[in-house]
Protein backbone atom coordinates (compact mmCIF):
# COMPACT_ATOMS: atom_id res chain seq x y z
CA UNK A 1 -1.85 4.10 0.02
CA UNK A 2 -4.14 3.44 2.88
CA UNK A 3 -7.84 4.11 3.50
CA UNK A 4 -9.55 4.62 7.28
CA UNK A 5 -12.97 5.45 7.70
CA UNK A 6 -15.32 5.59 11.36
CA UNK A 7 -18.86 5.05 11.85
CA UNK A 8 -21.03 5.67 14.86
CA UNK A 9 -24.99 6.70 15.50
CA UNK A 10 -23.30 9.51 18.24
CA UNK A 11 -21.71 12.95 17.09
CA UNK A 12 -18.46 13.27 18.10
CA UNK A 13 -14.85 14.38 17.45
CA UNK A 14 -14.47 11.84 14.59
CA UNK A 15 -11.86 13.85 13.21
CA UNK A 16 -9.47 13.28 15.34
CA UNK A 17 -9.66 9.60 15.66
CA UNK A 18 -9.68 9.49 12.35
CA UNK A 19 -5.98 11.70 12.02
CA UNK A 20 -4.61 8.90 14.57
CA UNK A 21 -5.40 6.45 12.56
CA UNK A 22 -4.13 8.14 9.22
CA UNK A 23 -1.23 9.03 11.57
CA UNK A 24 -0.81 4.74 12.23
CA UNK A 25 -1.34 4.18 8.45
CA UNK A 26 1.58 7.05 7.47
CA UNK A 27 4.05 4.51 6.41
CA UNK A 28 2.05 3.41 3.79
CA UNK A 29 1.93 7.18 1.96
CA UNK A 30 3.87 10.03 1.95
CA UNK A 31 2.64 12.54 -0.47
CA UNK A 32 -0.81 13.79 0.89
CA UNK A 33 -3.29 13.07 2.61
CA UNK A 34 -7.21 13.74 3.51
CA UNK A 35 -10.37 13.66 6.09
CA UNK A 36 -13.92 14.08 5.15
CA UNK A 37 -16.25 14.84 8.10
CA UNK A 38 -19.99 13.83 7.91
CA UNK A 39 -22.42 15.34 10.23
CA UNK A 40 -25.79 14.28 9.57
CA UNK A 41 -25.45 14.40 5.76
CA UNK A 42 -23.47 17.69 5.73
CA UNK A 43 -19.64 16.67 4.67
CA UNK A 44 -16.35 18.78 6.05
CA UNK A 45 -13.21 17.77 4.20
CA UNK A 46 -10.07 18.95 4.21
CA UNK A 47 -6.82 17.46 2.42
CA UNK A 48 -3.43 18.65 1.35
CA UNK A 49 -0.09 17.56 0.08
CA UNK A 50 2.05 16.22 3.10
CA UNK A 51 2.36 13.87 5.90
CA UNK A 52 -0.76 13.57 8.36
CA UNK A 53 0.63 15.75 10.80
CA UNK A 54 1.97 18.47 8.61
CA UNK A 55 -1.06 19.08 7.09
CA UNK A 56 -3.51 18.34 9.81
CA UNK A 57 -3.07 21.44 12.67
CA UNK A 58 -5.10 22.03 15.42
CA UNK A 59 -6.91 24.51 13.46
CA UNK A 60 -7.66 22.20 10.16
CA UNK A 61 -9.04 19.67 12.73
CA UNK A 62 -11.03 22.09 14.04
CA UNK A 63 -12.24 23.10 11.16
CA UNK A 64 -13.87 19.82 10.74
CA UNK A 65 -16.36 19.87 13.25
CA UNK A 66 -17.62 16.76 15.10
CA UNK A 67 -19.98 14.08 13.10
CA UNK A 68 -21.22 10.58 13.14
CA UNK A 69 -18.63 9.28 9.98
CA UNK A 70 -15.21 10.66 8.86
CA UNK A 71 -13.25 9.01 5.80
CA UNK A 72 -9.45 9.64 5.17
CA UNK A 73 -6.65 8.46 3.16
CA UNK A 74 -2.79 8.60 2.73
CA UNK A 75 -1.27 8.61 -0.44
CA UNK A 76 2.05 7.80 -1.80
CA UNK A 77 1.90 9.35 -5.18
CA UNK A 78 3.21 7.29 -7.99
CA UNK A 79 5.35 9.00 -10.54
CA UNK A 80 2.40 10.10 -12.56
CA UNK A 81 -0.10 11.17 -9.35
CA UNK A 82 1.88 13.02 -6.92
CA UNK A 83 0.07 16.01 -7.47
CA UNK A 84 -1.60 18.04 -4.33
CA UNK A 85 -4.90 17.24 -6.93
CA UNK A 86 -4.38 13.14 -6.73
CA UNK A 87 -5.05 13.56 -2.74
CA UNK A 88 -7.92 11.84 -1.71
CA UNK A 89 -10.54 11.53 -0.31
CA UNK A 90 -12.76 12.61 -3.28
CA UNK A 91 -16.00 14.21 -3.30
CA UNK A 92 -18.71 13.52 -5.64
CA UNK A 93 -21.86 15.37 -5.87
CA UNK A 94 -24.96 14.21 -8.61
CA UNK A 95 -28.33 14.02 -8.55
CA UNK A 96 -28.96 11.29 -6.15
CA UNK A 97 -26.74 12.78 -3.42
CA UNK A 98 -23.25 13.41 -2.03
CA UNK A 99 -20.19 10.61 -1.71
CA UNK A 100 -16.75 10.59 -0.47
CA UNK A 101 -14.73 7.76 -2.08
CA UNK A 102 -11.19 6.86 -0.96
CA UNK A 103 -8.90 3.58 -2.38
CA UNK A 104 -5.78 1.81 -2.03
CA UNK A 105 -4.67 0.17 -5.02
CA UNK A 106 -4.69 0.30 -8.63
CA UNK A 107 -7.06 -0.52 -11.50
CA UNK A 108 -5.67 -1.80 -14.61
CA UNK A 109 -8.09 -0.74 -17.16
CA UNK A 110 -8.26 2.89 -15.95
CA UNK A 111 -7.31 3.94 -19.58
CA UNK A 112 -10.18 1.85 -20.80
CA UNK A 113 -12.66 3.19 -18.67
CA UNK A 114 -11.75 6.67 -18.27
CA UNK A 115 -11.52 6.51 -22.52
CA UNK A 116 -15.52 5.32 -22.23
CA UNK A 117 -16.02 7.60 -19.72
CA UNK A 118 -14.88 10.51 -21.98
CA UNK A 119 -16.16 9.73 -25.18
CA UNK A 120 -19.59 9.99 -23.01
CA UNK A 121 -19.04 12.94 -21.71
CA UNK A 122 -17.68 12.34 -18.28
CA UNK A 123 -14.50 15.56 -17.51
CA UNK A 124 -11.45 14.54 -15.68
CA UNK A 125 -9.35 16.90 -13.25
CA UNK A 126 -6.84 13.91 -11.94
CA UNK A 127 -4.92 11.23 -13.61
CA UNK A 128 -6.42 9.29 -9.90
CA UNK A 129 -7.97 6.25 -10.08
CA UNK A 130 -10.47 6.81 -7.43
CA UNK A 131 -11.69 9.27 -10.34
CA UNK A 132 -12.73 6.38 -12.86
CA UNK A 133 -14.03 4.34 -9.77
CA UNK A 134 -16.51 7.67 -8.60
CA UNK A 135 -17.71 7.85 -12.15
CA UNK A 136 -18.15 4.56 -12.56
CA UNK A 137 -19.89 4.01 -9.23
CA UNK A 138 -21.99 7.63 -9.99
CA UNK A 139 -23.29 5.93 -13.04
CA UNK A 140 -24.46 2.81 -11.47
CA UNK A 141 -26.16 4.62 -8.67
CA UNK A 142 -28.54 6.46 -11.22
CA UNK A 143 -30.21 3.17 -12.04
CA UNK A 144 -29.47 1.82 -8.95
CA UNK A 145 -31.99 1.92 -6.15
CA UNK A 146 -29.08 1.96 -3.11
CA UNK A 147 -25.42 2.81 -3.35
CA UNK A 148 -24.53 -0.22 -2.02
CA UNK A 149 -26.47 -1.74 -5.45
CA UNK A 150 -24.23 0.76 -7.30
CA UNK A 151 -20.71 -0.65 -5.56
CA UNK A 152 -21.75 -3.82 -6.76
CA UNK A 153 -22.20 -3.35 -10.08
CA UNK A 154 -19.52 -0.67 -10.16
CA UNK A 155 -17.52 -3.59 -9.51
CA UNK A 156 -17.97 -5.85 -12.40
CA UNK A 157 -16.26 -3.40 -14.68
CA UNK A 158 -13.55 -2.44 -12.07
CA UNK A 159 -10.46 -5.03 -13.11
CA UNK A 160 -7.34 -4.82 -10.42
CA UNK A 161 -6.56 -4.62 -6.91
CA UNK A 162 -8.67 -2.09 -4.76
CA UNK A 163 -9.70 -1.80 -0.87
CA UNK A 164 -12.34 0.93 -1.53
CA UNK A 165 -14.23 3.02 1.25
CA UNK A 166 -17.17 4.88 0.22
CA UNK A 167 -19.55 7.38 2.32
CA UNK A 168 -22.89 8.19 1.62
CA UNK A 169 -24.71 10.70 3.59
CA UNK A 170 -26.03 7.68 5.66
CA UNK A 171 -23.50 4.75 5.06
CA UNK A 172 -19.84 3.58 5.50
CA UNK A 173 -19.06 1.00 2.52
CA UNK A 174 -16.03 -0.91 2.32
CA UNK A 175 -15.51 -3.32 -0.56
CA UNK A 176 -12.54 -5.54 -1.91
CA UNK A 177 -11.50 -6.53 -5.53
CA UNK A 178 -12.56 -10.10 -6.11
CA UNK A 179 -8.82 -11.40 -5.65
CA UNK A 180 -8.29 -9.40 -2.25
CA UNK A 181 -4.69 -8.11 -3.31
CA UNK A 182 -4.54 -5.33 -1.15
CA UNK A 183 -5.98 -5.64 2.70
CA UNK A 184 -8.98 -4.27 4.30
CA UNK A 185 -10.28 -5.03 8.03
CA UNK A 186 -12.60 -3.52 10.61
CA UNK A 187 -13.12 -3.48 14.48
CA UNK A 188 -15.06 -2.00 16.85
CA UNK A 189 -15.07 0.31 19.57
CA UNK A 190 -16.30 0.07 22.92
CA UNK A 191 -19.03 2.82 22.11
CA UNK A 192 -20.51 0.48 19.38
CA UNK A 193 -18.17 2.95 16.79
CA UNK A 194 -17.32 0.88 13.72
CA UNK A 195 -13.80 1.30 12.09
CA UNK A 196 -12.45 0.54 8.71
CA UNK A 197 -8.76 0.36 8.11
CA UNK A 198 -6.11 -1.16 5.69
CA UNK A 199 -4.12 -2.59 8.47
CA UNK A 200 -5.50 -3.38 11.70
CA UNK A 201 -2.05 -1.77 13.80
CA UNK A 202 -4.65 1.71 13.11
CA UNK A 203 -7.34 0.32 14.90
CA UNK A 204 -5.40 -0.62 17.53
CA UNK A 205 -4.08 3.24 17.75
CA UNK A 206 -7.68 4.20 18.36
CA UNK A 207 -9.41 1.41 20.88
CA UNK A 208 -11.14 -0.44 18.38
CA UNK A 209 -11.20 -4.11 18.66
CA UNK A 210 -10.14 -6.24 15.60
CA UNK A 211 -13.55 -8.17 14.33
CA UNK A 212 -12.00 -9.31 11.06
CA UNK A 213 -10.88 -8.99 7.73
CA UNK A 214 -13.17 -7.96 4.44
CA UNK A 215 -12.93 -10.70 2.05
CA UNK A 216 -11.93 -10.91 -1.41
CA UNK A 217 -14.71 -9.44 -3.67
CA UNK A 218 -16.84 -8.55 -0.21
CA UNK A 219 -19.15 -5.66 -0.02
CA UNK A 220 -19.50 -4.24 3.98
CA UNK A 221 -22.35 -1.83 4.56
CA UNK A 222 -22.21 0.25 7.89
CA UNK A 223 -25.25 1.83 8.66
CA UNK A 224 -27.93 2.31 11.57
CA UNK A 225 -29.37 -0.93 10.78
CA UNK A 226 -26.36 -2.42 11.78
CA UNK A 227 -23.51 -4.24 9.50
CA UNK A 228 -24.51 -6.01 6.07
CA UNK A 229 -22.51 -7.99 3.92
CA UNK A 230 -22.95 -8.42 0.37
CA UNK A 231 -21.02 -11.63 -1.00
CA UNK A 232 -21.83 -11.63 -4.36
CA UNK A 233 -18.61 -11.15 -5.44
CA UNK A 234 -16.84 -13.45 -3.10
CA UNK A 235 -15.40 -17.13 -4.37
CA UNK A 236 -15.40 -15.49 -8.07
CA UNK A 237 -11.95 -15.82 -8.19
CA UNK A 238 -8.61 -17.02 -6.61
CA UNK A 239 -7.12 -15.21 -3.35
CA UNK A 240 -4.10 -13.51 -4.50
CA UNK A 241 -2.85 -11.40 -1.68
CA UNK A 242 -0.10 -9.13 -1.78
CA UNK A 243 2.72 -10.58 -0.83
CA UNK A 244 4.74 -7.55 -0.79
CA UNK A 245 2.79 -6.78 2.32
CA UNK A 246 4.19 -9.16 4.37
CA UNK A 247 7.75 -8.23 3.38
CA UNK A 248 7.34 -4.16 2.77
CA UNK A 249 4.14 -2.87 2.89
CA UNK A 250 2.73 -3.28 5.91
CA UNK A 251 3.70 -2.00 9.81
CA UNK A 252 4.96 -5.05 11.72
CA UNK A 253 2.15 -5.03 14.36
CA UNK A 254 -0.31 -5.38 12.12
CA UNK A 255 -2.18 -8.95 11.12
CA UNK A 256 -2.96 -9.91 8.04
CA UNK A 257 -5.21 -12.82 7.16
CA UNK A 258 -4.60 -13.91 10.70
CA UNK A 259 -0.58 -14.05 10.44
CA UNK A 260 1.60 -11.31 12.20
CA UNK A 261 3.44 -9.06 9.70
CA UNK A 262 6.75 -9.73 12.07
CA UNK A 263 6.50 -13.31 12.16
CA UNK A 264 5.80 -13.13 8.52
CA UNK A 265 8.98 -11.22 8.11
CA UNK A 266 11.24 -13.62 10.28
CA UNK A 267 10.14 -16.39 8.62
CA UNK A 268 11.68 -14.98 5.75
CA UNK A 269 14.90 -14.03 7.11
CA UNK A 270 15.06 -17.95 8.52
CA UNK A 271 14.21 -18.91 5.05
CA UNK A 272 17.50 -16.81 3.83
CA UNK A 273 19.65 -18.17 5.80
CA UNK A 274 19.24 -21.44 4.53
CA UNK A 275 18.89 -20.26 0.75
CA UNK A 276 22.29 -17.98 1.35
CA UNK A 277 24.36 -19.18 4.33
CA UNK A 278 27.49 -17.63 4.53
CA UNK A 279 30.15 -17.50 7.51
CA UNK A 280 30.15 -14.01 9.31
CA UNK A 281 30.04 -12.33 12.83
CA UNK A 282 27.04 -10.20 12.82
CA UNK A 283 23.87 -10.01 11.21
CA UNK A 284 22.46 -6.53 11.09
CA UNK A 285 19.39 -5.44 9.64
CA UNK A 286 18.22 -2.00 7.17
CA UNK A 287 15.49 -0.10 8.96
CA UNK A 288 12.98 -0.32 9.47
CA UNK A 289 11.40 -3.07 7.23
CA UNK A 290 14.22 -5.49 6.89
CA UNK A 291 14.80 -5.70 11.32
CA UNK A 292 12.37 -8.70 11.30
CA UNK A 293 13.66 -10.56 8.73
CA UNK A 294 17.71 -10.15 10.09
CA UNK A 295 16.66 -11.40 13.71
CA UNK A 296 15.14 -14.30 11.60
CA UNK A 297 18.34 -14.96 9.86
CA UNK A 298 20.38 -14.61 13.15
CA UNK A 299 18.16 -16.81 14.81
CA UNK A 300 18.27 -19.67 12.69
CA UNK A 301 21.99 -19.31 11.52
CA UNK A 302 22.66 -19.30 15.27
CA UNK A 303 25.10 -15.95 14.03
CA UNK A 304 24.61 -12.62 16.94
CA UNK A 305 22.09 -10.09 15.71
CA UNK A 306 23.91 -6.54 15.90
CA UNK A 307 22.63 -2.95 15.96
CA UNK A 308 24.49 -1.93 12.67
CA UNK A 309 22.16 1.02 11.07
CA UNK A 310 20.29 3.73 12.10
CA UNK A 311 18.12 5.30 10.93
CA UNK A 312 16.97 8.96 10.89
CA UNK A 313 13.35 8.52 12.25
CA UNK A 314 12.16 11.99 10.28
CA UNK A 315 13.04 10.65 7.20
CA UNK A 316 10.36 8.63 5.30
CA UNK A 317 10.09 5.66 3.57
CA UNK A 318 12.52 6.03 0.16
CA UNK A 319 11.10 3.06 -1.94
CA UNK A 320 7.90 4.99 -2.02
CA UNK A 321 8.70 7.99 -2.89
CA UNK A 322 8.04 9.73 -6.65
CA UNK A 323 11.51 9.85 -8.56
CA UNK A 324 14.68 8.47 -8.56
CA UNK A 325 16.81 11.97 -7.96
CA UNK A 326 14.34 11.83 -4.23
CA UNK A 327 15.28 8.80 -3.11
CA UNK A 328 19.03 9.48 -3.53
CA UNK A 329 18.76 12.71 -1.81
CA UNK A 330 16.88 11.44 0.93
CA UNK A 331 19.00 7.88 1.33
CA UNK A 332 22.46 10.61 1.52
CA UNK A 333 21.13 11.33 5.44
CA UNK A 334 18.43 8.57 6.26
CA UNK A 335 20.72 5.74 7.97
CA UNK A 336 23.72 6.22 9.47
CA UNK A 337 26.24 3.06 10.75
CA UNK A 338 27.01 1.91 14.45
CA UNK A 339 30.88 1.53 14.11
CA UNK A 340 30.97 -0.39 17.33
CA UNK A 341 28.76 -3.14 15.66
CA UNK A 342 30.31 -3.27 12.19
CA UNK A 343 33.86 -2.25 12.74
CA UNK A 344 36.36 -5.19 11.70
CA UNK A 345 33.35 -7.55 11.10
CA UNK A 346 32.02 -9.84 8.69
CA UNK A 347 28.81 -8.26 8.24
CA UNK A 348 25.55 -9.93 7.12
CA UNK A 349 23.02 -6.95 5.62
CA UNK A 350 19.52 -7.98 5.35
CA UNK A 351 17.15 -5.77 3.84
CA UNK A 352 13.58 -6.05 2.76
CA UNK A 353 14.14 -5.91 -1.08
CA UNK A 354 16.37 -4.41 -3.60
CA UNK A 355 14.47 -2.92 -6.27
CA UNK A 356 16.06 -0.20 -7.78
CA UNK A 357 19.43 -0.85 -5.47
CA UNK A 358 19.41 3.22 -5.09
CA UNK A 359 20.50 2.22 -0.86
CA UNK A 360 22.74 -0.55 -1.93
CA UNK A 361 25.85 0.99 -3.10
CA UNK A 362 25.39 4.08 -0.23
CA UNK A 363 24.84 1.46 2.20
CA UNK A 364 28.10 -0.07 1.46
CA UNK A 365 30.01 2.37 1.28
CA UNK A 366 28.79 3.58 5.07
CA UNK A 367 29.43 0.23 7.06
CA UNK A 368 32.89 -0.12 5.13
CA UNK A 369 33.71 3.21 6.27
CA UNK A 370 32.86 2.09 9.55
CA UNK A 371 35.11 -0.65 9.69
CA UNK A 372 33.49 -3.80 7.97
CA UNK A 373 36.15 -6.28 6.93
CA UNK A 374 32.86 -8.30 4.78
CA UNK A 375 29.63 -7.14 3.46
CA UNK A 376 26.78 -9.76 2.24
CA UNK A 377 23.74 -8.34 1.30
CA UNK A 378 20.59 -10.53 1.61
CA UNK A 379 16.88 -9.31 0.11
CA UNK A 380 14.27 -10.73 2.10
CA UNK A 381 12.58 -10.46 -1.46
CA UNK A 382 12.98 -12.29 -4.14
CA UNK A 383 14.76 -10.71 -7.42
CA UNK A 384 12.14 -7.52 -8.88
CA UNK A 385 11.54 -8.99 -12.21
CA UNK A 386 8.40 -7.63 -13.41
CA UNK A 387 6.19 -4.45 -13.03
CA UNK A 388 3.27 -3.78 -10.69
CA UNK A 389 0.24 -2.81 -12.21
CA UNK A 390 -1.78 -3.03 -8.92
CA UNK A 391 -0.54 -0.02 -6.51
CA UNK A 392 3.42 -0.31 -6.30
CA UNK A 393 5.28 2.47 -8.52
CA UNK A 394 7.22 -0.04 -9.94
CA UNK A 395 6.46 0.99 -14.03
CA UNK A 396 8.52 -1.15 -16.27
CA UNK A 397 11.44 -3.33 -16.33
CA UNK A 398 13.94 -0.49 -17.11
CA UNK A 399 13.35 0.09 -13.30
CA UNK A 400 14.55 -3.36 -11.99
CA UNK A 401 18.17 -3.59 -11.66
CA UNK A 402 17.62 -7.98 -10.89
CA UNK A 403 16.38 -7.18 -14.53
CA UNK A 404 19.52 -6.04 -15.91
CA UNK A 405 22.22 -7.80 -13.79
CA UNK A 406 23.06 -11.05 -12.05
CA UNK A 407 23.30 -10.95 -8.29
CA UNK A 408 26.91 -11.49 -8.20
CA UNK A 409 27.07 -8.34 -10.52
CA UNK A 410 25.02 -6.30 -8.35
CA UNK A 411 27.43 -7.53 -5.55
CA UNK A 412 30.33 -5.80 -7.62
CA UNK A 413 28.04 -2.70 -8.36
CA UNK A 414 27.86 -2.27 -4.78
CA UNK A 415 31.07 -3.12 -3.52
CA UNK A 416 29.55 -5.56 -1.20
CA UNK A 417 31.21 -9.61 -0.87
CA UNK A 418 28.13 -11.22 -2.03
CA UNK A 419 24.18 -10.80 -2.60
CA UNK A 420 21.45 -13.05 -2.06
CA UNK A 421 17.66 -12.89 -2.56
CA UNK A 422 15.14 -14.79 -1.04
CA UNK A 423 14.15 -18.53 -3.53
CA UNK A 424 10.74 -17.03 -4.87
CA UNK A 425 9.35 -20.06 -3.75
CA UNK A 426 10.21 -19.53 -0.21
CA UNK A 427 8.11 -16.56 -0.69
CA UNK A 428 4.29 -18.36 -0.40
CA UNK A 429 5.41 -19.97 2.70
CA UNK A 430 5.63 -16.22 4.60
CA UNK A 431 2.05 -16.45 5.74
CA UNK A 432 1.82 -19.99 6.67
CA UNK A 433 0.31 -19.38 9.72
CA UNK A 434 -2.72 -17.29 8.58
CA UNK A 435 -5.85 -18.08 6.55
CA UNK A 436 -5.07 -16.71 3.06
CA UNK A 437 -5.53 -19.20 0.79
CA UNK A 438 -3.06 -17.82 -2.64
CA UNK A 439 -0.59 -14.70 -2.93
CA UNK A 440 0.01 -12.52 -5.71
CA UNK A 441 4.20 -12.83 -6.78
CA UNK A 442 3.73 -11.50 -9.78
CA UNK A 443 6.59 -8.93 -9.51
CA UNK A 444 8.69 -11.76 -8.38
CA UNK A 445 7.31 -14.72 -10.99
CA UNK A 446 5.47 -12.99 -13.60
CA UNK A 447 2.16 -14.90 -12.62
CA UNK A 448 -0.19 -11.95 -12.92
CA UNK A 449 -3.98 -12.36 -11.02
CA UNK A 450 -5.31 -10.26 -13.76
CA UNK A 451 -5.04 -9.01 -17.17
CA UNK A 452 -2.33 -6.10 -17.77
CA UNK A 453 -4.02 -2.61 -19.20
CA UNK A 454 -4.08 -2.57 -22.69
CA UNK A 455 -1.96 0.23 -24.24
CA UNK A 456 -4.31 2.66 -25.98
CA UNK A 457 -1.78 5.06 -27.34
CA UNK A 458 -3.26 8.03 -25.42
CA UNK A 459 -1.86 10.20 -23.04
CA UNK A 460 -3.99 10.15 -19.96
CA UNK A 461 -5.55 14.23 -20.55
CA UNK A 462 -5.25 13.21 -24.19
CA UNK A 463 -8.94 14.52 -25.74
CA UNK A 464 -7.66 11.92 -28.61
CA UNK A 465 -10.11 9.33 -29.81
CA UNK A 466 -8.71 5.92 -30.90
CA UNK A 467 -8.66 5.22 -34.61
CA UNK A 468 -11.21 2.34 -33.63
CA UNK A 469 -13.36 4.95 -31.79
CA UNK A 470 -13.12 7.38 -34.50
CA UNK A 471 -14.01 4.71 -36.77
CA UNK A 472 -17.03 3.39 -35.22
CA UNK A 473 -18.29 7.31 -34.51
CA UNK A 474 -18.24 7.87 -38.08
């Protein structure tokens, strides 16, 4: 998921700036995605299951009308929100005005809340989590005296990893969960135009000049008065960045903390290659994500870098998408080998992870149709061994296959020579040249930032009430 959001004292076509930079942000969500329009307090929105520019025309954007702030979002859809009525951004209307909220992320105690929420009288239409958060947030503002006052207290009962952007009729608020696990930055334009965006490769797309990134558990107003930061959040708790950003998530042109995404990703691949060194004549690497981290392992093994895959460039990103029986579909025609690199080779394969291993075996069996004499898989990642409760659709252990088998079983599974992942704790040393300060492993080490959400035996449009509830009503 990714949010993007503009602010400026002019009206203008904000609605098209803000589809660029949606358009930057598409690798990061697949299912659907959304612009809200505000023009002097008056909000246009439009959103729709689909990539940016499948559900964006000429007429949609159009539609929007030119304003002072715009708000959007792409969404991946996890297994249980990849419904057109997950897509974000969503409106709010209530008594003290109109908001647009948008998130990337997860909160952990959405079943907790949303429970509370209920048993008050609060009426879901999503199983989203930007749902919770607008109720949440609606609450606070009613005692609140700004919404700004409302963010702030929204988020001392908001427990997880969020990069939140909320509009008011007059204001552009961006906030961070107190461990910054997912990441949020903002730039300027030339015009004085403010712009909000998970990675900064989007502002780049539309002129804006990187100023810096929102920190852990920081609150950044936008409004005519200028740019405000509320810090009362901040130096609460550790850093724990996202790791998984630096080896997945995130575009390779994009900065993080101050450290490139690409250098990030060689350093990983360098880090391989001394972990898992293994005599061969090419190193090749699986678009798009794993590239960086192969002409890292070539580099330092001092073995050529090949061409060996390619991919099909309208085919998105498979770890992402919702179900098992997708990804194998779309993996049958997303990459497709270069013979001339691969053909009577010892091949070294370095990909960004194997999770699931769905491209593993398929993979295989493509380059040693090709030609390859050897196959050895490295994972830029370390093994998957636990689940993400903070944004990735990674939902239990049953999912992991480093969970169920050693590597040099997965090695036979795939009919490759050998497999090797990535030491876990080569993995804190990826952004050694930036300023973050701790990452968040915990799919890799089981060292969790947070508490996990407490299993409430309740379906998620369950009107159940907990025995405990029940109890305590009575």
């Amino acid at each position: 998921m990714a949010v993007f959001g503009i602010f400026g004292s002019k009206t203008e076509n904000v609605a098209s700036s803000t589809y660029y930079g949606l358009y930057a942000l598409q690798h990061r969500g697949q299912a659907s995605c959304g612009i809200v329009v505000n023009d002097d307090g008056v909000f246009h929105s439009y959103k729709d299951a689909g990539l940016v520019n499948e559900v964006f025309t000429h007429r949609i954007l159009d539609g929007l009308g030119l304003g002072q702030m715009a708000l959007g979002n792409v969404h991946y859809g996890t297994s249980d929100t990849k419904d057109r009525i997950n897509a974000e951004p969503m409106l709010i209307n209530h008594v003290k005005g109109r908001l647009a909220i948008s998130h990337d992320g997860k909160i952990v105690n959405y079943d907790e809340l949303r429970l509370d929420l209920e048993l008050q009288g609060s009426i879901f239409h999503t199983s989203n989590d930007v749902e919770v958060i607008s109720n949440v947030i609606t609450r606070e503002r009613l005692v609140s005296s700004s919404i700004e006052e409302a963010v702030c207290k929204a988020m001392y009962k908001l427990v997880g990893g969020y990069a939140l952007l909320i509009m008011s009729p007059q204001k552009l608020i961006a906030a961070r969960d107190q461990n910054g696990l997912h990441p949020l930055c903002y730039g300027v334009r030339d015009d004085g135009e403010y712009v909000i965006s998970s990675e900064s490769c989007a502002l780049n797309v539309v002129g804006a000049t990187f100023v810096r990134d929102i920190e852990p558990g920081e609150i950044v107003v936008f409004s005519k008065d200028g740019v405000k930061s509320i810090r009362e959040h901040c130096n609460q708790k550790p850093e724990r960045l996202c790791v998984f950003e630096y080896i997945y998530t995130s575009r390779p042109d994009s900065v993080i903390n101050n450290c490139s995404v690409h250098l990030a990703r060689k350093r990983a691949g360098m880090f391989l290659a001394k972990a898992h060194p293994v005599e061969a004549d090419v190193v090749i690497g699986a678009p798009d994500s794993g590239l960086d981290a192969a002409i890292g392992y070539a580099e330092e093994s001092g073995i050529p870098y090949g061409l060996g895959l390619i991919k099909n460039k309208y085919i998105g990103r498979t770890f992402i998408d919702p179900g098992q029986n997708v990804r194998e579909d779309k993996v049958k025609i997303k990459l497709n080998p270069v013979a001339e690199t691969v053909k009577g080779k010892r091949v070294i394969l370095v990909d960004d992870s194997i999770v699931r291993g769905t491209t593993c075996t398929r993979v295989v069996k493509l380059l040693r149709d090709a030609g390859a004499k050897e196959i050895h898989i490295r994972s830029s990642a370390p093994e998957f061994l636990n689940p993400c409760y903070y944004g990735t659709d990674i939902g239990s252990k049953a999912e992991l296959i480093a969970c169920k088998y050693t590597p040099e079983e997965m090695a036979k599974m795939f009919g490759a020579d050998s497999v090797g992942f990535l030491p876990v704790e080569d993995v804190f040393k990826l952004g050694a040249s930036g300023t973050c300060k701790g990452y968040c492993a915990a799919c890799f080490n089981g060292d969790y930032p947070t508490e996990g959400p407490k299993d409430l035996g309740l379906n998620k449009f369950d009107i159940k009430i907990s025995e405990n509830k029940q109890t305590e009503k009575n």
